[in-house]
Protein backbone atom coordinates (compact mmCIF):
# COMPACT_ATOMS: atom_id res chain seq x y z
CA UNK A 1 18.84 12.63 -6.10
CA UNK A 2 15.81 14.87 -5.69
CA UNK A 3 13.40 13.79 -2.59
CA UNK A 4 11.12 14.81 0.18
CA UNK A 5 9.63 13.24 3.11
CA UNK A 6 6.17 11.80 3.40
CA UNK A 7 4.59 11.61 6.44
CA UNK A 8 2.32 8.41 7.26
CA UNK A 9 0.23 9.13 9.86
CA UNK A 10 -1.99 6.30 11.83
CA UNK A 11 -5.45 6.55 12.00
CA UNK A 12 -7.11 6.32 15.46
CA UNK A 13 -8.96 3.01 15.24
CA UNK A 14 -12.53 2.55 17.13
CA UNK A 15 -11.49 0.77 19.92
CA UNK A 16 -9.20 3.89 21.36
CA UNK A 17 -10.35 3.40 25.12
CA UNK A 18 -7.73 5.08 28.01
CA UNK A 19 -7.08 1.98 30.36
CA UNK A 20 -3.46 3.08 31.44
CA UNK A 21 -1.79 0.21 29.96
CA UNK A 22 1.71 1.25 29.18
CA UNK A 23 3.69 1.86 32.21
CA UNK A 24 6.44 4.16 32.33
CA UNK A 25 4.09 6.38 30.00
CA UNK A 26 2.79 8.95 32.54
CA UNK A 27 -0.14 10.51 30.26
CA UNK A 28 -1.20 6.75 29.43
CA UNK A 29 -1.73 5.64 33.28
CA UNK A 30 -2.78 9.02 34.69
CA UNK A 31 -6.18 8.95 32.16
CA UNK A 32 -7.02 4.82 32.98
CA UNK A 33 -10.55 4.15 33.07
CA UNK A 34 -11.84 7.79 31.79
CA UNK A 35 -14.23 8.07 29.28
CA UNK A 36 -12.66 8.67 25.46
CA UNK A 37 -13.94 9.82 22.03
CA UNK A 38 -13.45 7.28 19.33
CA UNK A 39 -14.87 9.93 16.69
CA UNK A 40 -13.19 12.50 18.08
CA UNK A 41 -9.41 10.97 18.07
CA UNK A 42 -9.98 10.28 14.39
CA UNK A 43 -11.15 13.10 13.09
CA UNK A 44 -8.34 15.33 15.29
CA UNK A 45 -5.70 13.35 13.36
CA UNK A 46 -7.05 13.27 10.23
CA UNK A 47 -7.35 17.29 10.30
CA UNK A 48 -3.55 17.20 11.54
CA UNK A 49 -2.75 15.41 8.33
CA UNK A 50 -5.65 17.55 6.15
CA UNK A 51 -4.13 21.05 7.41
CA UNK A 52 -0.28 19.64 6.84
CA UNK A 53 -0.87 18.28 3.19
CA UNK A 54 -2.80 21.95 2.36
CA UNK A 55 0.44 23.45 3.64
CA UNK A 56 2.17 21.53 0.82
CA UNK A 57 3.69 18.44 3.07
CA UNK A 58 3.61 15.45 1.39
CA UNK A 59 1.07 13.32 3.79
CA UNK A 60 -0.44 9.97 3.81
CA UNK A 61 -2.20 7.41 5.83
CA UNK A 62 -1.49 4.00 7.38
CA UNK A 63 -4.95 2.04 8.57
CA UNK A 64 -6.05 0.96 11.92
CA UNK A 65 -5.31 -2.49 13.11
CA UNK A 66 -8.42 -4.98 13.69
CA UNK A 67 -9.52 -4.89 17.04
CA UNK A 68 -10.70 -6.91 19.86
CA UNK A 69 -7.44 -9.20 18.60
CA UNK A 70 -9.63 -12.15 18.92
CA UNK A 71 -6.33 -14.54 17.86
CA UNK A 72 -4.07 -13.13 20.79
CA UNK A 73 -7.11 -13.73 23.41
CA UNK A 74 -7.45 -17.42 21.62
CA UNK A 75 -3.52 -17.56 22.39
CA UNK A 76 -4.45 -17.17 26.32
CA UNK A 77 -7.02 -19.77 26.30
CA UNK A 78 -10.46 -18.50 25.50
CA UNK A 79 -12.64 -20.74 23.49
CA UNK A 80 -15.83 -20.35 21.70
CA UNK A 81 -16.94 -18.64 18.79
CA UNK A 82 -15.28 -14.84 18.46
CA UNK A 83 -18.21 -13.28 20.31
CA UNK A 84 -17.90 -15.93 22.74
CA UNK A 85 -14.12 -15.08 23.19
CA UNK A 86 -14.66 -11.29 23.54
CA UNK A 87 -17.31 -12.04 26.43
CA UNK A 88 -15.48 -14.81 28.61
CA UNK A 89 -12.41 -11.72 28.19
CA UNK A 90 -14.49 -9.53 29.68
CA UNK A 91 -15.69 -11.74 32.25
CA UNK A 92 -12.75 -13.41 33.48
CA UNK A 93 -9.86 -11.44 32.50
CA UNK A 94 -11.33 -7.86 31.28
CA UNK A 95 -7.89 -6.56 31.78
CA UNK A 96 -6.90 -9.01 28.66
CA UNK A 97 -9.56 -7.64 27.14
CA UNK A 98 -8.19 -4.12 27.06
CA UNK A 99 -5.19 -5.31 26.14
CA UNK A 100 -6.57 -7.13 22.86
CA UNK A 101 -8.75 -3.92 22.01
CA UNK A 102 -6.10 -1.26 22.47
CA UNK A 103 -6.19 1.18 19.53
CA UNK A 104 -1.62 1.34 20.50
CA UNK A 105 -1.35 0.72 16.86
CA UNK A 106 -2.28 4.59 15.88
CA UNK A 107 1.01 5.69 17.24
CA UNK A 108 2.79 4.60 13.64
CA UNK A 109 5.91 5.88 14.96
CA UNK A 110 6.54 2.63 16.38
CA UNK A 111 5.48 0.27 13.53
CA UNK A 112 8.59 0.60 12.29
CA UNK A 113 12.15 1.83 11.45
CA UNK A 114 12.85 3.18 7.90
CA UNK A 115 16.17 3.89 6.19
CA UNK A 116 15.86 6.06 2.73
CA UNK A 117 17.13 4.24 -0.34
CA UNK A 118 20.34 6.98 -0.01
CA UNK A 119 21.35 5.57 3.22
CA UNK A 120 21.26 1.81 1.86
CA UNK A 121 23.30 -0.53 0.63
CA UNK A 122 21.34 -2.26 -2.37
CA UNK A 123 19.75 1.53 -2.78
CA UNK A 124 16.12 0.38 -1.90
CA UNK A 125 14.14 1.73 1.30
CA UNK A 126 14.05 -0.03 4.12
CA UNK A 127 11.25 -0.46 6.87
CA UNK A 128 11.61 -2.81 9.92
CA UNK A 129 8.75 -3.71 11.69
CA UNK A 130 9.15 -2.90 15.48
CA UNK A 131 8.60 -5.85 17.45
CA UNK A 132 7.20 -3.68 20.42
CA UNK A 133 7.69 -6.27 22.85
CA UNK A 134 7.61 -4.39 26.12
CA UNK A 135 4.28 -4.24 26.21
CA UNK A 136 1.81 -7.27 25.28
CA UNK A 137 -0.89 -4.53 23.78
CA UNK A 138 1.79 -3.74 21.41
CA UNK A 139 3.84 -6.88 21.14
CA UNK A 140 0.69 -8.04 19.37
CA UNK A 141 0.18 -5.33 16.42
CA UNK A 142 3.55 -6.76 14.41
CA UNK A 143 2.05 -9.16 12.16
CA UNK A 144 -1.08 -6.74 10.68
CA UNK A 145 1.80 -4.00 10.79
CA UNK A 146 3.56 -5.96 8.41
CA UNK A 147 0.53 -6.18 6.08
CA UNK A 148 -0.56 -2.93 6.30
CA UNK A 149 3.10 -1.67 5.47
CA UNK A 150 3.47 -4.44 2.54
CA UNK A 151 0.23 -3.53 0.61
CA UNK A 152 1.21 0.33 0.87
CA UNK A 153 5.36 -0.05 -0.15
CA UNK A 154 4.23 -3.23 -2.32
CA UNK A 155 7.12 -2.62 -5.12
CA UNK A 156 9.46 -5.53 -4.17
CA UNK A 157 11.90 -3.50 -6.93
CA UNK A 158 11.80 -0.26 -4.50
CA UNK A 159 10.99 -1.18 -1.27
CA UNK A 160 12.33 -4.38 1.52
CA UNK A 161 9.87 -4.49 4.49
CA UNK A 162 11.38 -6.90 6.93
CA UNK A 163 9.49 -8.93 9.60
CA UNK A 164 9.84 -7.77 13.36
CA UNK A 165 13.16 -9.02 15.25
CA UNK A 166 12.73 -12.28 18.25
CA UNK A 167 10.15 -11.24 20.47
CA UNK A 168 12.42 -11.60 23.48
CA UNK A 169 13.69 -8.82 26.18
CA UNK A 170 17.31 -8.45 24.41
CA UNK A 171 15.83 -7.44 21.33
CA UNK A 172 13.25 -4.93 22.53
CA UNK A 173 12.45 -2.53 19.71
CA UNK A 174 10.27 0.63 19.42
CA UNK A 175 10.94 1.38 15.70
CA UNK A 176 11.24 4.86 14.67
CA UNK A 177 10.78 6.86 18.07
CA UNK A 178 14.27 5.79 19.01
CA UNK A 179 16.01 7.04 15.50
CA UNK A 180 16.77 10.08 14.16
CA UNK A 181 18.58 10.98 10.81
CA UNK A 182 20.54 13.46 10.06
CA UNK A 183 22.18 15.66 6.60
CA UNK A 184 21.10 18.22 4.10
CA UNK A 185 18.88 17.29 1.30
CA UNK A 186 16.62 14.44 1.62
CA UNK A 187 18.08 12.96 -1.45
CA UNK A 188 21.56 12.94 -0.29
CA UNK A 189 23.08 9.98 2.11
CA UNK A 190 23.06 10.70 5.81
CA UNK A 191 23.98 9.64 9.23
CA UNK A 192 21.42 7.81 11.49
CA UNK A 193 20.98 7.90 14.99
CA UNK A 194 20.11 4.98 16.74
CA UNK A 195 18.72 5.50 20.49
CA UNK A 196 18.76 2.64 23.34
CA UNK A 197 17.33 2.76 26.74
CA UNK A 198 19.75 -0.54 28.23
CA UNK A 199 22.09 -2.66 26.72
CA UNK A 200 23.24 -6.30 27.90
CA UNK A 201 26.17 -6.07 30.96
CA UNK A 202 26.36 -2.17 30.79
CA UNK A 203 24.65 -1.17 34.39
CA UNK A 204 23.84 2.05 32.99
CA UNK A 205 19.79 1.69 33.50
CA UNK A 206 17.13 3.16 35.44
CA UNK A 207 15.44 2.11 38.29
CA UNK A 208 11.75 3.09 38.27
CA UNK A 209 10.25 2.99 34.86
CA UNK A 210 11.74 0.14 32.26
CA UNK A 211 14.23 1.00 29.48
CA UNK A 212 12.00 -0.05 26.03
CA UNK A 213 14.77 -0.14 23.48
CA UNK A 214 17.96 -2.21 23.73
CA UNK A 215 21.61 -1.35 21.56
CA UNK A 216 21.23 -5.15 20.36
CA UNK A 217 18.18 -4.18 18.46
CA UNK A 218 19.53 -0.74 17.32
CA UNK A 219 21.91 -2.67 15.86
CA UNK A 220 19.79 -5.88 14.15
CA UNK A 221 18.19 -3.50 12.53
CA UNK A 222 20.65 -1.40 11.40
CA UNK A 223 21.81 -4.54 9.41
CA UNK A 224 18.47 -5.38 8.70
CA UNK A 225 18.07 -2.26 6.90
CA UNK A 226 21.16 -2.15 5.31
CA UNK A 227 22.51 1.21 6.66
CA UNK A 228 26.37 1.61 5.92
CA UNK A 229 28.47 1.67 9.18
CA UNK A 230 29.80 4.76 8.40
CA UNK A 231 26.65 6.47 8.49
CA UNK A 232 25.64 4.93 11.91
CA UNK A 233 25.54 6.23 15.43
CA UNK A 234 24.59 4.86 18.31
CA UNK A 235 23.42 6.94 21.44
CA UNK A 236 22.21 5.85 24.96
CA UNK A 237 18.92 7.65 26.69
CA UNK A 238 19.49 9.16 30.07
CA UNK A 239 18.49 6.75 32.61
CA UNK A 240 17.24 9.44 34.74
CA UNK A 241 14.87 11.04 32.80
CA UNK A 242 13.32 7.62 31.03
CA UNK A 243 12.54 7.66 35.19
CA UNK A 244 10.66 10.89 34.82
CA UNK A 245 8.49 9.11 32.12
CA UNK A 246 10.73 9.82 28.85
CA UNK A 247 9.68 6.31 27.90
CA UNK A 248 10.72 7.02 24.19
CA UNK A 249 13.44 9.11 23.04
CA UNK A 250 10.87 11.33 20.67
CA UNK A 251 9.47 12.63 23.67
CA UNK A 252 12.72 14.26 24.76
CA UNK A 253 14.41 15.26 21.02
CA UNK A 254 13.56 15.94 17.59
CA UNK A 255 15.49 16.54 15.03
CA UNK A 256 15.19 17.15 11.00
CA UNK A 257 18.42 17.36 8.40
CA UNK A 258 20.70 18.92 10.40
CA UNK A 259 18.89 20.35 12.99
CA UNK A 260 18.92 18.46 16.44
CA UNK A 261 15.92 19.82 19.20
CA UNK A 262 16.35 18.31 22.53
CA UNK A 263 16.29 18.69 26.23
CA UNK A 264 19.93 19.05 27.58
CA UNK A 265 19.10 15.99 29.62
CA UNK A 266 18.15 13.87 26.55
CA UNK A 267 20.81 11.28 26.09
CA UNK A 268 23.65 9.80 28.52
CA UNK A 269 27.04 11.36 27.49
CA UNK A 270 25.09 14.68 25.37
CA UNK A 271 28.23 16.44 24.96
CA UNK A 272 30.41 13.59 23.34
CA UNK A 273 27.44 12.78 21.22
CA UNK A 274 26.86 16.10 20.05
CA UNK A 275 30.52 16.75 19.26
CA UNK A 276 30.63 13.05 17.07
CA UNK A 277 27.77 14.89 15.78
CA UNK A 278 28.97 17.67 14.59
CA UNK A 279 31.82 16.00 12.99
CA UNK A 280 29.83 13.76 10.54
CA UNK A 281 27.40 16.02 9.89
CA UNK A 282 28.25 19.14 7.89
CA UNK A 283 26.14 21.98 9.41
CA UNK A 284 24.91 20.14 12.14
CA UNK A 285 23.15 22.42 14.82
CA UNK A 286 21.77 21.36 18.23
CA UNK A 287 18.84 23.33 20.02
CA UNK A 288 19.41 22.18 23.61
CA UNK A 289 16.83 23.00 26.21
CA UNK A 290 18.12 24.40 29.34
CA UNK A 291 16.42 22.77 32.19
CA UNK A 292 16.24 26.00 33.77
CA UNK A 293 13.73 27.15 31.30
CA UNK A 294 11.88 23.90 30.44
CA UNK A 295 12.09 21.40 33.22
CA UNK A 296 11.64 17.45 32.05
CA UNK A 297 8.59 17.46 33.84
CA UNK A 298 7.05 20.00 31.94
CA UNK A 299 8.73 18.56 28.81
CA UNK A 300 7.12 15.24 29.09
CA UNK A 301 3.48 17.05 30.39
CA UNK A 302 3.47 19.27 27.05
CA UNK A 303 5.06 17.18 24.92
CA UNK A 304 7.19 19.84 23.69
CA UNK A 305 9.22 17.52 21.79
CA UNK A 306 7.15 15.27 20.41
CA UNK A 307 6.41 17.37 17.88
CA UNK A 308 7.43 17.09 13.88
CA UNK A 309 9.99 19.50 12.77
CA UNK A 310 9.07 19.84 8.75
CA UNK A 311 11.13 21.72 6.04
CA UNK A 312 10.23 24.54 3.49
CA UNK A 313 11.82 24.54 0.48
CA UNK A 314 13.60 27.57 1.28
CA UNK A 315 15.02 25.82 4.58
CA UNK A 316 12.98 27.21 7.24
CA UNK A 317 10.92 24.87 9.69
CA UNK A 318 7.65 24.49 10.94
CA UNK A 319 7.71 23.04 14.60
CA UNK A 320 3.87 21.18 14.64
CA UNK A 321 3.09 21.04 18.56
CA UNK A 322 0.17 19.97 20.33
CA UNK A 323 -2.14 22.24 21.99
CA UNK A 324 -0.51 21.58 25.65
CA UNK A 325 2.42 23.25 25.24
CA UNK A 326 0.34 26.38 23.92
CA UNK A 327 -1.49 26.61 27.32
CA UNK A 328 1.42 26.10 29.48
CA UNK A 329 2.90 29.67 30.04
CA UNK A 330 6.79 29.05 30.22
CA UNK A 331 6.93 26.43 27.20
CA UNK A 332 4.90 28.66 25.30
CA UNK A 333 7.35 31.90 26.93
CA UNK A 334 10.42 29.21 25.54
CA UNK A 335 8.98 28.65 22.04
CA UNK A 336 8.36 32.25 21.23
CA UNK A 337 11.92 33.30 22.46
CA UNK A 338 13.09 30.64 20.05
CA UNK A 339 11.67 32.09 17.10
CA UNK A 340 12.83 35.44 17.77
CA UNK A 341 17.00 33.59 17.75
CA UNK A 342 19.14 32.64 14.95
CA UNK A 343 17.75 28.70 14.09
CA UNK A 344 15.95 27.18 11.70
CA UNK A 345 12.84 27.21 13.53
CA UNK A 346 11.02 29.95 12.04
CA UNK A 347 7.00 28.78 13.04
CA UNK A 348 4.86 27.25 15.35
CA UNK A 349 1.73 25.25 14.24
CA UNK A 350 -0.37 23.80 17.03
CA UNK A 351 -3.13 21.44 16.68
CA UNK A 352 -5.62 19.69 19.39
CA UNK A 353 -4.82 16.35 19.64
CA UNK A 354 -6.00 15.86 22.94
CA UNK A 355 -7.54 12.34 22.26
CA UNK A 356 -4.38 10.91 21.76
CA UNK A 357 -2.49 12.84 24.04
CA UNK A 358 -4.49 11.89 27.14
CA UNK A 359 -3.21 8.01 25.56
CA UNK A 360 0.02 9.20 26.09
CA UNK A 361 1.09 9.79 22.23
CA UNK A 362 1.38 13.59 20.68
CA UNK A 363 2.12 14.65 16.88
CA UNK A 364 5.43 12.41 16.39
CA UNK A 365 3.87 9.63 17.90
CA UNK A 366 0.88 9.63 15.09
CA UNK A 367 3.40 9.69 12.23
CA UNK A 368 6.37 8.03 10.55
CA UNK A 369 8.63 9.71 8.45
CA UNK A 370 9.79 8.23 4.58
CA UNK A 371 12.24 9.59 2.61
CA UNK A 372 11.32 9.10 -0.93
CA UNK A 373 12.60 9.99 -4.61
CA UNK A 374 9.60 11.10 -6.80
CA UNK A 375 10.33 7.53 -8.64
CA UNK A 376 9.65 6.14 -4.66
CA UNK A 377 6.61 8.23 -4.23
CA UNK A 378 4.55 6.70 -7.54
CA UNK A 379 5.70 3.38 -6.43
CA UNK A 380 3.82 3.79 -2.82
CA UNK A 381 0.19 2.63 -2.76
CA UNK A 382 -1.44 6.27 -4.36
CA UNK A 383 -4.73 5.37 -2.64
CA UNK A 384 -3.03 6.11 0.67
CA UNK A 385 -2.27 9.33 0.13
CA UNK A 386 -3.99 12.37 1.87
CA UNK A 387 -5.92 14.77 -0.59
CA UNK A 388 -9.63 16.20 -0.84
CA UNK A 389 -11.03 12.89 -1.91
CA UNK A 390 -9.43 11.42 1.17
CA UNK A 391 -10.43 13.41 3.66
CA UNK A 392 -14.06 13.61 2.46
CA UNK A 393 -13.90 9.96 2.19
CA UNK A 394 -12.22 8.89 5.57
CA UNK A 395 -14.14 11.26 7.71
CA UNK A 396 -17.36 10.03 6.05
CA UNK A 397 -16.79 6.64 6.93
CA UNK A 398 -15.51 7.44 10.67
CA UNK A 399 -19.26 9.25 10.86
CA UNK A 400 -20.50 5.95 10.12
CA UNK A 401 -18.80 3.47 11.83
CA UNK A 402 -17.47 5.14 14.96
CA UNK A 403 -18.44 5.72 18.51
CA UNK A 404 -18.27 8.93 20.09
CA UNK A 405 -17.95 7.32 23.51
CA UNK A 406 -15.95 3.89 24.89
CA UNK A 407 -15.41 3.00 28.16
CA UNK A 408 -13.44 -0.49 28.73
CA UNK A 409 -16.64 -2.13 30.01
CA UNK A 410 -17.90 -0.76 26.55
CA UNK A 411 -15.58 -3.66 25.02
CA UNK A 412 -17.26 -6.47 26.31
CA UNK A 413 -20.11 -5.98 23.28
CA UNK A 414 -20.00 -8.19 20.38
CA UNK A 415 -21.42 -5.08 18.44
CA UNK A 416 -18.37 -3.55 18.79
CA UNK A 417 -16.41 -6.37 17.05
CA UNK A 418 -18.77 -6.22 14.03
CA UNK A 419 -18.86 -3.05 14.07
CA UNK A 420 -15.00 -2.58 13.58
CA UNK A 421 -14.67 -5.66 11.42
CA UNK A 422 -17.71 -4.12 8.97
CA UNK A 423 -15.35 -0.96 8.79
CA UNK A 424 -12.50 -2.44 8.55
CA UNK A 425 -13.51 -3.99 5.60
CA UNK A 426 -14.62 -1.35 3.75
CA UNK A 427 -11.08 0.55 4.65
CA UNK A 428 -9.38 -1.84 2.52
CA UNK A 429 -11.66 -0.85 0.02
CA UNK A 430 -11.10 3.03 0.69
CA UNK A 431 -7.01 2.32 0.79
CA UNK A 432 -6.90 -0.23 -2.10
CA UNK A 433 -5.12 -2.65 0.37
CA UNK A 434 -6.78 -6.19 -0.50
CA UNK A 435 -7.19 -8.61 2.23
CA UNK A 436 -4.80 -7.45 5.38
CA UNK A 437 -7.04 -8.28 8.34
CA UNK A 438 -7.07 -11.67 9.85
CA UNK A 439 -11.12 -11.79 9.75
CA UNK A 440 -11.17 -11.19 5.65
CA UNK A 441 -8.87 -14.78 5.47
């Protein structure tokens, strides 16, 4: 069967503020309380997906979630009318506040975990809604997730969206930054990789930064989205670098049909998992990193792998990188000693994303990968998809509505929950998505 992957990236929504809220990601605390760029962040991902979709990638969009969440605040006891709620937040509890405002919800590579309609049982694709519970910013963004995903795979005939797993510790899941999949043509079944930071009774774990994803949830969701076991493997992060900030496992390996890109220090066990590999997946090839030339440190600083390996149609790859591992002299030395050996990799494409990256999130984090038939792709939400009309359109309406400056004592003004809810609303109109938000109930 004849397919290609989309990629959905998240727009930056216009409460994207840097308060250091996600522990364990190094980028995210070392940038708390600076000034951001609302504007900016947008428009820097929306020329990402512009420049991708005029090299001939399929590309598409996934909204912003409503913020301040004024429900989740309500949840934690403050009363009033909304604008009352936002401004007793900020008075009392202004660190709730930045919580219910985070703009967490751009980084789509969490919202969920997708399995192509090749890899399924009941031949439909899949998508499983991360519960994200970790981190209360995040653990809050499942239920407009869900919307948001249901008005843009709305064929109940092609597509099965299924509702985040408990929101308890044993089934902590960070959707699609902990898979990978694996084989040769999109169309054609594969083998999935499932990634887990910690699993219940195996001491295996590390000791500074928390473990995010658990083998339990790997699992539910496996079932949920009706992968065969045959085509499943599961793989444990190593402890040791998740301590040196490798909070997700896309920000120490990528990997695209059978190509595996990852730091030799990705996963616990590398050389047994590489070798199962290798044995279910004809022409499997792994690109590991020697430390030596690319230290974690400098891994995680550049985000050097959280980057989107993409296919030509002649089976070369584009590695899309952000601008930091341009300027730092040995990745960049690394990269352009790669291109020059035998691999896939044949080009570098490097976009400022800087926005987002001082948030802690690079080009993998902004996007999450579909496999779809062409059947698939005119049964996704056509509105959503990037083109000329699009990208006039969306950066038109982030010149009206967004700020080009936020600070988190910037959140405490009811403006800025009109403002977003005004937008918002018009979005929906933009994305033929009907009524997703809480405030248009």
């Amino acid at each position: 069967m004849s397919a290609r992957e989309v990629n959905f990236d998240g727009l930056v929504g216009l409460t994207h503020h840097y308060a250091g809220l996600s522990f364990g990601n190094e980028a995210s605390t070392k940038h708390r309380f600076q000034r951001s760029n609302p504007k900016l962040a947008a428009k820097q991902g929306l020329l990402k997906m512009k420049a991708l979709a005029d090299a001939g990638f399929l590309q598409a969009v996934i909204p912003p979630h409503e913020r301040p969440n004024v429900a989740a605040l309500r949840q934690l006891g403050f009363r009033g009318s909304d604008e009352q709620v936002v401004e007793k937040a900020a008075t009392q509890a202004p660190e709730l506040l930045s919580a219910a405002s985070s703009a967490s919800a751009m980084w789509v590579a969490n919202a969920a975990t997708v399995c192509p309609s090749a890899d399924a049982e009941d031949g439909k694709v899949h998508l499983t809604v991360a519960n994200l519970n970790n981190k209360f910013h995040r653990s809050i963004e499942a239920p407009t997730t869900e919307a948001l995903l249901r008005a843009i795979f709305r064929d109940p005939h092609t597509f099965s969206v299924h509702g985040a797993l408990p929101q308890v510790a044993r089934f902590g899941d960070e959707g699609a930054a902990n898979h990978n999949r694996f084989g040769g043509e999109y169309g054609d079944a594969g083998v999935q990789l499932f990634v887990y930071g910690r699993e219940e009774g195996n001491e295996l774990a590390p000791g500074r930064y928390p473990a995010r994803q658990t083998l339990e949830a790997s699992q539910a969701v496996a079932r949920l989205n009706q992968v065969r076991a045959h085509q499943v493997v599961y793989a444990q992060q190593n402890p040791e670098v998740i301590d040196l900030g490798v909070f997700h496992n896309d920000v120490i390996a990528v990997s695209n049909r059978q190509l595996l890109f990852c730091h030799e220090q990705a996963f616990a066990g590398q050389p047994q998992l590489l070798a199962e590999l290798a044995a279910k997946v004809p022409g499997f090839m792994a690109i590991e990193v020697p430390q030596q030339a690319v230290s974690v440190t400098d891994a995680v600083a550049t985000y050097l792998f959280n980057s989107q390996l993409l296919s030509h149609d002649d089976g070369r790859m584009t590695l899309v990188l952000p601008q930091e591992s341009q300027e730092h002299a040995g990745v960049w030395c690394y990269l352009n000693d790669l291109l020059a050996q035998d691999n896939p990799i044949s080009a570098l494409k490097v976009f400022d994303l800087r926005e987002s990256m001082a948030n802690g999130g690079g080009p993998a984090c902004l996007r999450l990968r579909v496999v779809l038939s062409e059947a698939e792709q005119r049964a996704v939400n056509p509105a959503v998809m990037m083109n000329d009309r699009l990208f006039a359109a969306l950066n038109a309406w982030v010149d009206k509505y967004y700020r080009d400056r936020l600070t988190q004592a910037d959140l405490a003004d009811p403006q800025l929950l009109r403002e977003g809810r005004e937008a918002l609303d018009r979005l929906t109109q933009l994305l033929d998505l009907g009524s997703v938000y809480p405030f248009q109930r």
